[in-house]
PDB file of N, CA and C in Angstrom:
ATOM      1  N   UNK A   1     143.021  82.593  99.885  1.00  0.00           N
ATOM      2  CA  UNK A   1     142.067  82.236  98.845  1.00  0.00           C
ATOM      3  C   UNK A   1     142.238  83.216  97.692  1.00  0.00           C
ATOM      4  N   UNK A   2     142.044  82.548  95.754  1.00  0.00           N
ATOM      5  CA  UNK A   2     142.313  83.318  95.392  1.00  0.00           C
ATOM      6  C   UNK A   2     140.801  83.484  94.512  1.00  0.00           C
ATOM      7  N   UNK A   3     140.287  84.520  93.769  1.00  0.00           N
ATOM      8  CA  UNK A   3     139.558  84.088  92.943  1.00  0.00           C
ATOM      9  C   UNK A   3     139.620  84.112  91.473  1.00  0.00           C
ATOM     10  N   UNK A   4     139.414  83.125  91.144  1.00  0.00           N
ATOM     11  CA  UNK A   4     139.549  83.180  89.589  1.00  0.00           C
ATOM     12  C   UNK A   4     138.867  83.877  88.568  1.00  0.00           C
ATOM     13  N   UNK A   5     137.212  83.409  88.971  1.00  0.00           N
ATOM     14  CA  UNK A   5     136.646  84.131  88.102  1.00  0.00           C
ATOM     15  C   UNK A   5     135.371  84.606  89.284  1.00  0.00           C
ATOM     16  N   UNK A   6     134.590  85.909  89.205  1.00  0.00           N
ATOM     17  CA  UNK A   6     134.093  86.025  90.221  1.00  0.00           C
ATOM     18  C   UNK A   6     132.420  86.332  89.800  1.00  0.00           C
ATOM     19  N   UNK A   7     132.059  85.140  90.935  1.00  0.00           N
ATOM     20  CA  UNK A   7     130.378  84.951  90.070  1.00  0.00           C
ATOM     21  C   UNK A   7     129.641  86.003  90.500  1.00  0.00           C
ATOM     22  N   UNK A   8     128.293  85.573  90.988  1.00  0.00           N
ATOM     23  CA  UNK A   8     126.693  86.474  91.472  1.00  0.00           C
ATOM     24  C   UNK A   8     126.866  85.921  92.958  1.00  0.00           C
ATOM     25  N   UNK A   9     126.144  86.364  93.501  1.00  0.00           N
ATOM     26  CA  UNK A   9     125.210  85.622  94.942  1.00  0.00           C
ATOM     27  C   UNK A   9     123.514  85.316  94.126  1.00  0.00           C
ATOM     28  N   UNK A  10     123.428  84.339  93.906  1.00  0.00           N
ATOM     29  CA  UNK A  10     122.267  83.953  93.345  1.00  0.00           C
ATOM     30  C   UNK A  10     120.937  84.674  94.178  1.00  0.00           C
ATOM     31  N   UNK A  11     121.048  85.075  95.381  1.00  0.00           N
ATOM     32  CA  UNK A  11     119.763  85.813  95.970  1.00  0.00           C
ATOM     33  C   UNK A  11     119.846  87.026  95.511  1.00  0.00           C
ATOM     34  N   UNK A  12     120.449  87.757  94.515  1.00  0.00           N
ATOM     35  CA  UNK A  12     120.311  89.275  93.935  1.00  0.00           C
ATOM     36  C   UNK A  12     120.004  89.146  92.735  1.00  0.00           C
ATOM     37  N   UNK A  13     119.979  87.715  91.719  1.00  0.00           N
ATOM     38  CA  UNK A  13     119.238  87.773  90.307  1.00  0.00           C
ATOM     39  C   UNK A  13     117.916  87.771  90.970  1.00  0.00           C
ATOM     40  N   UNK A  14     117.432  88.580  89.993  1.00  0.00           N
ATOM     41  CA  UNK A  14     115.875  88.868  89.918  1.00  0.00           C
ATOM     42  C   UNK A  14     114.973  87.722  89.211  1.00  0.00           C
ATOM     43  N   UNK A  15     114.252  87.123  89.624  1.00  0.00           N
ATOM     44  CA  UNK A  15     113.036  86.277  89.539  1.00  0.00           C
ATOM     45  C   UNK A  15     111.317  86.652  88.951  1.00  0.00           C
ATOM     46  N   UNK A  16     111.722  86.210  88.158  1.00  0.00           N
ATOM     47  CA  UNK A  16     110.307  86.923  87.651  1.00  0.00           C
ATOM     48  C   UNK A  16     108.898  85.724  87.654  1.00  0.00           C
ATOM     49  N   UNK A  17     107.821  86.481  88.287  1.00  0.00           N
ATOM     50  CA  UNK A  17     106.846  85.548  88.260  1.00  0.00           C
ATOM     51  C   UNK A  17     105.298  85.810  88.043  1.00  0.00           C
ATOM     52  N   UNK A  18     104.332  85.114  87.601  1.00  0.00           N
ATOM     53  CA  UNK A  18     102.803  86.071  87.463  1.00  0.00           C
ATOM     54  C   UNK A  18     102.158  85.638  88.459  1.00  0.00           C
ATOM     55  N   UNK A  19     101.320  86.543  88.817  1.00  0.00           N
ATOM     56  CA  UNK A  19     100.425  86.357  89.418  1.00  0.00           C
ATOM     57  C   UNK A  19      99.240  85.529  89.180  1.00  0.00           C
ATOM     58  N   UNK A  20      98.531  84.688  89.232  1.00  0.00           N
ATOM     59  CA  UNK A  20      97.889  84.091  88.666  1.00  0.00           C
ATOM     60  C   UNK A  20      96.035  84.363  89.260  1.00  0.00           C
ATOM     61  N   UNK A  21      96.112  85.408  90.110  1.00  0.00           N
ATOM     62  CA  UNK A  21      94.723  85.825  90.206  1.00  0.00           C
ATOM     63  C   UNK A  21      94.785  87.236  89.536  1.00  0.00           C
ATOM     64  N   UNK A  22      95.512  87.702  89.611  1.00  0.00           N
ATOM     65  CA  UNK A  22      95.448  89.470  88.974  1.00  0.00           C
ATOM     66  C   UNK A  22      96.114  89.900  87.575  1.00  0.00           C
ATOM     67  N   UNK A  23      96.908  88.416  87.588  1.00  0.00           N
ATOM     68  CA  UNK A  23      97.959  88.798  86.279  1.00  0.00           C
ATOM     69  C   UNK A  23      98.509  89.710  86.316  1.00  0.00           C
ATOM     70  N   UNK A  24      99.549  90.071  87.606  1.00  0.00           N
ATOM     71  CA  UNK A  24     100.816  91.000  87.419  1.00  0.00           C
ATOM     72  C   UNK A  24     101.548  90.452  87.524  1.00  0.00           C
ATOM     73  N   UNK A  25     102.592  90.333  86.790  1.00  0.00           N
ATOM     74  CA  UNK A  25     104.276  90.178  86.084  1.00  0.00           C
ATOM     75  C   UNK A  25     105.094  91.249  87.036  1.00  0.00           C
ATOM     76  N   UNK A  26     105.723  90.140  87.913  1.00  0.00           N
ATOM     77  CA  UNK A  26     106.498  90.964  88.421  1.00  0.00           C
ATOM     78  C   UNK A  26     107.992  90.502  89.199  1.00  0.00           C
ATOM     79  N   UNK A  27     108.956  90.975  89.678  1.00  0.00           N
ATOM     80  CA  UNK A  27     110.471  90.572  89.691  1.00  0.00           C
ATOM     81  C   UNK A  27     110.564  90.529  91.400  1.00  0.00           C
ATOM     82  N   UNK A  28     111.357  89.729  91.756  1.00  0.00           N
ATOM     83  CA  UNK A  28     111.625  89.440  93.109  1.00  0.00           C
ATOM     84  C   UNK A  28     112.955  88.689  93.378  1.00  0.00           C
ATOM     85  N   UNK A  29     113.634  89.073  94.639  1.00  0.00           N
ATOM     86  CA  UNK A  29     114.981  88.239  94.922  1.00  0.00           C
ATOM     87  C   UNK A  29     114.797  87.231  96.025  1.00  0.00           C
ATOM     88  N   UNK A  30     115.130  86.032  95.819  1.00  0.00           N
ATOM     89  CA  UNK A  30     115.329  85.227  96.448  1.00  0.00           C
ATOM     90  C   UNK A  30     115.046  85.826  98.161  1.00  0.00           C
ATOM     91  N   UNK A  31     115.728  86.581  98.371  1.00  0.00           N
ATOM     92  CA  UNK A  31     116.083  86.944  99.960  1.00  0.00           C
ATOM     93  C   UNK A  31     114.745  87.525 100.305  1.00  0.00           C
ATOM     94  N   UNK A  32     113.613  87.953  99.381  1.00  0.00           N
ATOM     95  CA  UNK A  32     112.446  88.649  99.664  1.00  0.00           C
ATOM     96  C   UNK A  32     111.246  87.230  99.685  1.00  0.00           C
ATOM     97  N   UNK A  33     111.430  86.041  99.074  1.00  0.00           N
ATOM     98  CA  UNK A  33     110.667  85.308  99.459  1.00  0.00           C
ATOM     99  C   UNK A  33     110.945  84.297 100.451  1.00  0.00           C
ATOM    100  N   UNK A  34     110.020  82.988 100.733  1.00  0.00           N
ATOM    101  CA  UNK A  34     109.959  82.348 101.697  1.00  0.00           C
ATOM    102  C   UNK A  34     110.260  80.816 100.871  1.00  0.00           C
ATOM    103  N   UNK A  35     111.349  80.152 101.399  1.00  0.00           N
ATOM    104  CA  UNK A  35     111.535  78.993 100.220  1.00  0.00           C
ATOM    105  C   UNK A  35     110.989  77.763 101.682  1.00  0.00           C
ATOM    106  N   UNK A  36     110.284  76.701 100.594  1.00  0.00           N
ATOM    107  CA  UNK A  36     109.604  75.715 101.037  1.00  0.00           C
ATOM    108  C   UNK A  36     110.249  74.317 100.450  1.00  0.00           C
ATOM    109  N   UNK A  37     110.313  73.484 101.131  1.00  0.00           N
ATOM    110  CA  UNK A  37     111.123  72.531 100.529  1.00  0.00           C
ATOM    111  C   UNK A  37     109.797  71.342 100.923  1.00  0.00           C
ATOM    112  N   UNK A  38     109.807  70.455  99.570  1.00  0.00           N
ATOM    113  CA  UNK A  38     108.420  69.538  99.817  1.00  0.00           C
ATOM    114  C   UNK A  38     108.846  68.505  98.842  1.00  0.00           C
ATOM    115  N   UNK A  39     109.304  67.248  99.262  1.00  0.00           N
ATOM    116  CA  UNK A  39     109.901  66.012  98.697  1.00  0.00           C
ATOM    117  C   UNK A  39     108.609  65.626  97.558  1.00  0.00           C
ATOM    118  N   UNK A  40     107.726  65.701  97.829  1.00  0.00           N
ATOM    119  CA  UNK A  40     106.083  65.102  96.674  1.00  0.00           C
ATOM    120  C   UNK A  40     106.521  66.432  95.516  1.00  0.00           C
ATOM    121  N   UNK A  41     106.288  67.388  95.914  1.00  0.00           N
ATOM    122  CA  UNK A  41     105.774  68.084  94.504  1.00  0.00           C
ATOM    123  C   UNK A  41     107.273  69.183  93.948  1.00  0.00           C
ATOM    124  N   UNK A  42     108.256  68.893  94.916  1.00  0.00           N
ATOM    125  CA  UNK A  42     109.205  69.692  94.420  1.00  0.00           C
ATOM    126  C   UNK A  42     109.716  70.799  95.054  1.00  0.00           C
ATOM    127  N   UNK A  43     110.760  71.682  96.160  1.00  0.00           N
ATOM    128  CA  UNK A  43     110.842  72.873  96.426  1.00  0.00           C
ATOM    129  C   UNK A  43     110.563  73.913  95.573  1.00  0.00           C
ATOM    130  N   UNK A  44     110.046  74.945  96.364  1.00  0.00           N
ATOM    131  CA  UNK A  44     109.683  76.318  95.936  1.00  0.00           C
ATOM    132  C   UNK A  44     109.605  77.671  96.759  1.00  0.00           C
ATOM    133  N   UNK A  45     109.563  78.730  96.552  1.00  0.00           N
ATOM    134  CA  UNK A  45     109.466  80.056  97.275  1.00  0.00           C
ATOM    135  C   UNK A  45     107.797  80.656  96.561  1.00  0.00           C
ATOM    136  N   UNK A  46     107.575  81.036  97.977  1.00  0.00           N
ATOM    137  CA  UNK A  46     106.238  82.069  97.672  1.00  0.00           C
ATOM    138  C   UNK A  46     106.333  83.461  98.128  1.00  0.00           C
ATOM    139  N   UNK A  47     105.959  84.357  97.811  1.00  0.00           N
ATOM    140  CA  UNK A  47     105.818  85.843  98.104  1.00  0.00           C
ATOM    141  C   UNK A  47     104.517  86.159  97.589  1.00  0.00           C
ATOM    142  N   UNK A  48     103.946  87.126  98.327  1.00  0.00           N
ATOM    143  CA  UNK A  48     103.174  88.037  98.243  1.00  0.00           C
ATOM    144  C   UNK A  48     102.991  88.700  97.119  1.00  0.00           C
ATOM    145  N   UNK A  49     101.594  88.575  96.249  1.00  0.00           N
ATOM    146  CA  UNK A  49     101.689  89.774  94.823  1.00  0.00           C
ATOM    147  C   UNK A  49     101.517  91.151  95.323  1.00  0.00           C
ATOM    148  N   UNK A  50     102.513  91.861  94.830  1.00  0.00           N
ATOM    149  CA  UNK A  50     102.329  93.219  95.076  1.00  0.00           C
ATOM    150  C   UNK A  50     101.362  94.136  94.831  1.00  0.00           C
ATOM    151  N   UNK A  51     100.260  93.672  94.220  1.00  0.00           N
ATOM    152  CA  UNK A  51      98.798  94.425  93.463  1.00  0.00           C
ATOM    153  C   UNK A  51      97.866  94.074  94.907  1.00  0.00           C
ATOM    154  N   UNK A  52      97.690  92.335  94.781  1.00  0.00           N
ATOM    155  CA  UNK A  52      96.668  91.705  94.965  1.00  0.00           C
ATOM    156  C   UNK A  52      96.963  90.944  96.105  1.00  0.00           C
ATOM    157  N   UNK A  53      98.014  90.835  96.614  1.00  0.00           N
ATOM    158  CA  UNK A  53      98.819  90.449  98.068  1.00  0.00           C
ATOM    159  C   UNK A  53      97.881  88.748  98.170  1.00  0.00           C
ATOM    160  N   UNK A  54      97.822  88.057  97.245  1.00  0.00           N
ATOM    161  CA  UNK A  54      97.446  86.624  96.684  1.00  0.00           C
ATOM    162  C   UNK A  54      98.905  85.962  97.148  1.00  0.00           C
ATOM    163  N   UNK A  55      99.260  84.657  97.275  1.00  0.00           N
ATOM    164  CA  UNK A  55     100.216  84.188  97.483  1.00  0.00           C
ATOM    165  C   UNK A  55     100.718  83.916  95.948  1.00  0.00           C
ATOM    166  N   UNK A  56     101.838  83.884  95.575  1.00  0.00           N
ATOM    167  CA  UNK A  56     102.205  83.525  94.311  1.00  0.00           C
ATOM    168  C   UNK A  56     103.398  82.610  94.236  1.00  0.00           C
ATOM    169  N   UNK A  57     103.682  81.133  93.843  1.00  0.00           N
ATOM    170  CA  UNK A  57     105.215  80.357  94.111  1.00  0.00           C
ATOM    171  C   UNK A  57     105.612  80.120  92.657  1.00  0.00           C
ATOM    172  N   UNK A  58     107.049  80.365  93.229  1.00  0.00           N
ATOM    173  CA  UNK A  58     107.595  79.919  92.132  1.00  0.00           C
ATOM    174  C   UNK A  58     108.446  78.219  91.706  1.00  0.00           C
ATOM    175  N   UNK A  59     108.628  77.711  91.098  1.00  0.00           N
ATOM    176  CA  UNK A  59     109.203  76.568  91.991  1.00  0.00           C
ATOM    177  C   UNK A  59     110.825  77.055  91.810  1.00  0.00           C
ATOM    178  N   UNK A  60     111.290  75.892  92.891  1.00  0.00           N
ATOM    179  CA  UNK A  60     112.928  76.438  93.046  1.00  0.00           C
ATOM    180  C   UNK A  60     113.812  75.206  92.062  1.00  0.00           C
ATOM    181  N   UNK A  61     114.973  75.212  91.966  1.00  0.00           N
ATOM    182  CA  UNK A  61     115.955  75.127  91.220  1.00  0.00           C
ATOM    183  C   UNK A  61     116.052  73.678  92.040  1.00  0.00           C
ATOM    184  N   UNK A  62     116.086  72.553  91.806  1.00  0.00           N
ATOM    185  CA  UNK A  62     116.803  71.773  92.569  1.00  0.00           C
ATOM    186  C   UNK A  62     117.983  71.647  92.997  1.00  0.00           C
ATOM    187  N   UNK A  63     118.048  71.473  94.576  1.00  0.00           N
ATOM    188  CA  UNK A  63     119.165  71.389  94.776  1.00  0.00           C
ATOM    189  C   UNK A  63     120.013  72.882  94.951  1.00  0.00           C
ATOM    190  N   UNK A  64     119.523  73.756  94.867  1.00  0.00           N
ATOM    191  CA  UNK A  64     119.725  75.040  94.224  1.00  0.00           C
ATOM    192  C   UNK A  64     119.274  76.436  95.984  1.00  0.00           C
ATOM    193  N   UNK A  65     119.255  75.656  96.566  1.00  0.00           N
ATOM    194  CA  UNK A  65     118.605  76.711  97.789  1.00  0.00           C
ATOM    195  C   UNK A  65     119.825  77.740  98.425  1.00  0.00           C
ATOM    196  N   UNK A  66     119.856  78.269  97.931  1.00  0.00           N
ATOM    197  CA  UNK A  66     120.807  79.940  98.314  1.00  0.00           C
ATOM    198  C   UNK A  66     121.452  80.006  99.749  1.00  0.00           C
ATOM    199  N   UNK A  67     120.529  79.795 100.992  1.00  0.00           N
ATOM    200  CA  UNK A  67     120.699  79.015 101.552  1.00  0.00           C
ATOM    201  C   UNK A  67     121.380  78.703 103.013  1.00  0.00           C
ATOM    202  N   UNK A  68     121.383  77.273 102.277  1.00  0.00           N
ATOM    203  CA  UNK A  68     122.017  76.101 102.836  1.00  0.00           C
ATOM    204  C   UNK A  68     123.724  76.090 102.979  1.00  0.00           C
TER     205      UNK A  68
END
């Protein structure tokens, strides 16, 4: 195998998301949350806010699950 051009592992870009009970802004990797896959409203990952330990989701990328 050769590589041509050599990408990311998409679970090490950082994700940024708010909190929506405490309003902290804050960054997370893929590999630190919990991804949910739900045909009605769309896949997504939730984690824990780091202030306010509230659940917080983000939605996911379609098609896009790191993964699989």
């Amino acid at each position: 195998m050769k590589i041509i051009k050599r990408g990311s592992d998409p679970r090490t870009e950082p994700i940024q998301a708010t909190c929506r009970n405490c309003q902290t802004i804050f960054e997370f990797h893929l590999m630190e949350a919990k991804y949910s896959s739900d045909q009605r409203d769309g896949d997504f990952y939730s984690i824990a806010c780091p202030v306010c330990n509230q659940t917080v989701t983000k939605q996911a990328h379609r098609g896009a699950h790191p993964y699989e």
